[in-house]
C-alpha atoms as a PDB file:
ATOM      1  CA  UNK A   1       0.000   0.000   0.000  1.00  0.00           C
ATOM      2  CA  UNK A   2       1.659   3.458  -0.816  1.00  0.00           C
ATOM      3  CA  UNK A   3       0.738   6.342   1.473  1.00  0.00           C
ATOM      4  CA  UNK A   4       2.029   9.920   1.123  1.00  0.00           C
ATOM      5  CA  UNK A   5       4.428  11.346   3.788  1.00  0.00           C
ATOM      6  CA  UNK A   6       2.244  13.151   5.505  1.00  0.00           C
ATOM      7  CA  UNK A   7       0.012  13.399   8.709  1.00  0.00           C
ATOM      8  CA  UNK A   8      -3.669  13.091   8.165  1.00  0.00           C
ATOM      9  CA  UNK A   9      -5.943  14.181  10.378  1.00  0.00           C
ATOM     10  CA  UNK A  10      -6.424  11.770  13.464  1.00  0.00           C
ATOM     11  CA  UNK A  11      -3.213  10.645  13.144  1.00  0.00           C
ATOM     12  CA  UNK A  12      -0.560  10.915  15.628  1.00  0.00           C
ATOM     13  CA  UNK A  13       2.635  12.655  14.333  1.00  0.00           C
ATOM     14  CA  UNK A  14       5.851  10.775  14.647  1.00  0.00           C
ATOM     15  CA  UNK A  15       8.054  11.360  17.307  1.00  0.00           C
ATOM     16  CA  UNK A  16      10.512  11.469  15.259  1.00  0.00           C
ATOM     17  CA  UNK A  17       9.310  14.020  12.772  1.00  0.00           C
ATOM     18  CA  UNK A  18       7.555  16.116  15.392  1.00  0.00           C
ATOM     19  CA  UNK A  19      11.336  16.275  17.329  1.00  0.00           C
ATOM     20  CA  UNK A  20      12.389  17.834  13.997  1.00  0.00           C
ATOM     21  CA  UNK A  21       9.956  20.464  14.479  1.00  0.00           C
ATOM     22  CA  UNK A  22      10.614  21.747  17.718  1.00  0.00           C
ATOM     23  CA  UNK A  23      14.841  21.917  16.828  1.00  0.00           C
ATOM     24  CA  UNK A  24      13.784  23.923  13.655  1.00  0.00           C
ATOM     25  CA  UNK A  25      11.732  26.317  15.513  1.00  0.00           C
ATOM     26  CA  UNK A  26      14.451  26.395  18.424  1.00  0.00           C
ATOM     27  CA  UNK A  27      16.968  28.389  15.850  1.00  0.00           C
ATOM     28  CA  UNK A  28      13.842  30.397  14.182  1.00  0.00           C
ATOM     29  CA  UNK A  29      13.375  34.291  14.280  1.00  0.00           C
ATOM     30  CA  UNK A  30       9.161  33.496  13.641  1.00  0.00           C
ATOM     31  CA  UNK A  31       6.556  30.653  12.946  1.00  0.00           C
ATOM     32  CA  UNK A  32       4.875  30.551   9.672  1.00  0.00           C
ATOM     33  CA  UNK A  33       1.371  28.707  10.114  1.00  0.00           C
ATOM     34  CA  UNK A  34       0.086  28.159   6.261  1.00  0.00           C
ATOM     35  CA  UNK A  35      -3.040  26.152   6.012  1.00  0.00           C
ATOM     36  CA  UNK A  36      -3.585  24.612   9.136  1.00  0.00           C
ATOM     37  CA  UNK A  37      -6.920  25.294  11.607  1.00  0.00           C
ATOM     38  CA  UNK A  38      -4.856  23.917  14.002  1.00  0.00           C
ATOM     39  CA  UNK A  39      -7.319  21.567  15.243  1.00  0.00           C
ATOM     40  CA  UNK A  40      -4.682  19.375  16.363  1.00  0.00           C
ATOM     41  CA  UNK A  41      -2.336  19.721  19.568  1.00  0.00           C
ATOM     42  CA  UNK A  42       0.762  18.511  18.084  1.00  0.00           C
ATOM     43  CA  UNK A  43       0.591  22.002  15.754  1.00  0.00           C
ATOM     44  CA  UNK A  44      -0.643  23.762  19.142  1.00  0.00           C
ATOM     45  CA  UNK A  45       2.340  23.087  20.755  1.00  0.00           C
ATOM     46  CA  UNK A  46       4.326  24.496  18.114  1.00  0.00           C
ATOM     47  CA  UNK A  47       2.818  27.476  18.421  1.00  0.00           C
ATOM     48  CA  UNK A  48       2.663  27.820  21.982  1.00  0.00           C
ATOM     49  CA  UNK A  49       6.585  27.071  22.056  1.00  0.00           C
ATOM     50  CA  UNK A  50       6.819  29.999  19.456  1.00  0.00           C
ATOM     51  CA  UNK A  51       4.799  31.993  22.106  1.00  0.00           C
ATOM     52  CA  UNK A  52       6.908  30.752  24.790  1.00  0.00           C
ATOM     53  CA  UNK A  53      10.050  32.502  22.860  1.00  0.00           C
ATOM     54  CA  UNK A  54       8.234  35.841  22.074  1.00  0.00           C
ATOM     55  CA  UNK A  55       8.687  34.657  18.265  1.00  0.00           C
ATOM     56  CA  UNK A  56       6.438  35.898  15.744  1.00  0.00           C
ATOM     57  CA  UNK A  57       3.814  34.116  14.597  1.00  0.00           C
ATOM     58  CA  UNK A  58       2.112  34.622  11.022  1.00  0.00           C
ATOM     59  CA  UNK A  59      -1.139  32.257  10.355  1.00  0.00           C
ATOM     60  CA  UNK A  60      -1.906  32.362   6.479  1.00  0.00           C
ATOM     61  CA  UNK A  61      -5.611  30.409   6.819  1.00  0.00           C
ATOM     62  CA  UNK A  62      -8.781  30.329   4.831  1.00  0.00           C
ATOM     63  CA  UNK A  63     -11.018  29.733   8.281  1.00  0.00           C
ATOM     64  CA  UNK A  64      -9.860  30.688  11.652  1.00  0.00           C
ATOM     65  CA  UNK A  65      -7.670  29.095  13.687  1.00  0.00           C
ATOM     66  CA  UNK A  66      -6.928  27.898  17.159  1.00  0.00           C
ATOM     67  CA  UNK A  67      -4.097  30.173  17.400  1.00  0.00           C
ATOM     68  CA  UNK A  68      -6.155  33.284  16.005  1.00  0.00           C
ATOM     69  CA  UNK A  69      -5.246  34.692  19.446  1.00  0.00           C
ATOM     70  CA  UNK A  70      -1.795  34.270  19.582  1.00  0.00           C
ATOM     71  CA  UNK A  71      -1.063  35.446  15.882  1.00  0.00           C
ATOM     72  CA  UNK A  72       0.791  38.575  15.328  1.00  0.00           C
ATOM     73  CA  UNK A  73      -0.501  38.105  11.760  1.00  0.00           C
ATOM     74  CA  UNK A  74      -3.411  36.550  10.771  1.00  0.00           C
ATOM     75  CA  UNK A  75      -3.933  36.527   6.536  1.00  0.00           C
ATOM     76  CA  UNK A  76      -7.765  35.089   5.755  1.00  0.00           C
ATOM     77  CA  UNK A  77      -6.290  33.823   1.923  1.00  0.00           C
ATOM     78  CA  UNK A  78      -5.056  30.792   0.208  1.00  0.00           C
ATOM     79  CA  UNK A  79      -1.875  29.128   0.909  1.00  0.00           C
ATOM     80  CA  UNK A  80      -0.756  28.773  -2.805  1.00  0.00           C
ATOM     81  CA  UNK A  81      -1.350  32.745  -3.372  1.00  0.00           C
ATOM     82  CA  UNK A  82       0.112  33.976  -0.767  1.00  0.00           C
ATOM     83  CA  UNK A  83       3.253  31.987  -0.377  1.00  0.00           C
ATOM     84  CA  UNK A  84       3.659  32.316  -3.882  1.00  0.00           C
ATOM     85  CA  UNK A  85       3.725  35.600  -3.750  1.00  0.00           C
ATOM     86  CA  UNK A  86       6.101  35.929  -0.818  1.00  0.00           C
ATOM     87  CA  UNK A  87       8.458  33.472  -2.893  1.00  0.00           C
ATOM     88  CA  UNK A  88       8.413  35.997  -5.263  1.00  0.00           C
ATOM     89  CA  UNK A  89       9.916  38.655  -2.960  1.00  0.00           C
ATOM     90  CA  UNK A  90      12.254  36.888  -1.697  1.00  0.00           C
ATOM     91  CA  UNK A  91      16.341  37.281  -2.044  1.00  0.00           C
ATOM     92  CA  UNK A  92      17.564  34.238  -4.350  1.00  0.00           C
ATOM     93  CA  UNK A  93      20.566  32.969  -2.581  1.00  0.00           C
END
């Protein structure tokens, strides 16, 4: 059976893969949130670890969110349009 690398909802989030998470967002400067309600507390505790380190946190969302609160930017669009367009402004290395 072939399955896509990805969490579906209801589905616990490897340890593994969640661990990988948290050290990203220990060396990050701000939490990007694209697409995600949040309904799940593995993504909770992401952002409440952001919180924790006064990072900012930008939720890009058609819906709200669980962590509507806690967002120092909230952008009611699409994920494709609007990290398209912020690929577009950004520096090529």
């Amino acid at each position: 059976m072939l399955k896509p690398e990805v969490v579906f909802f209801g589905e616990t989030i490897p340890p593994t893969r969640f661990a990988a998470a948290e050290r990203l967002l220990a060396s990050a400067e701000a939490l990007l949130v694209a697409g995600s309600s949040l309904a799940v507390n593995s993504g909770m505790r992401l952002v409440q670890r952001a919180q924790r380190r006064d990072l900012p946190i930008v939720i890009v969302n058609r819906g709200p969110t669980r962590a509507d609160p806690r967002a120092t930017v909230r952008i009611e669009a699409g994920t494709s349009e609007v990290l398209g367009a912020l690929a577009e402004r950004l520096p090529v290395p």
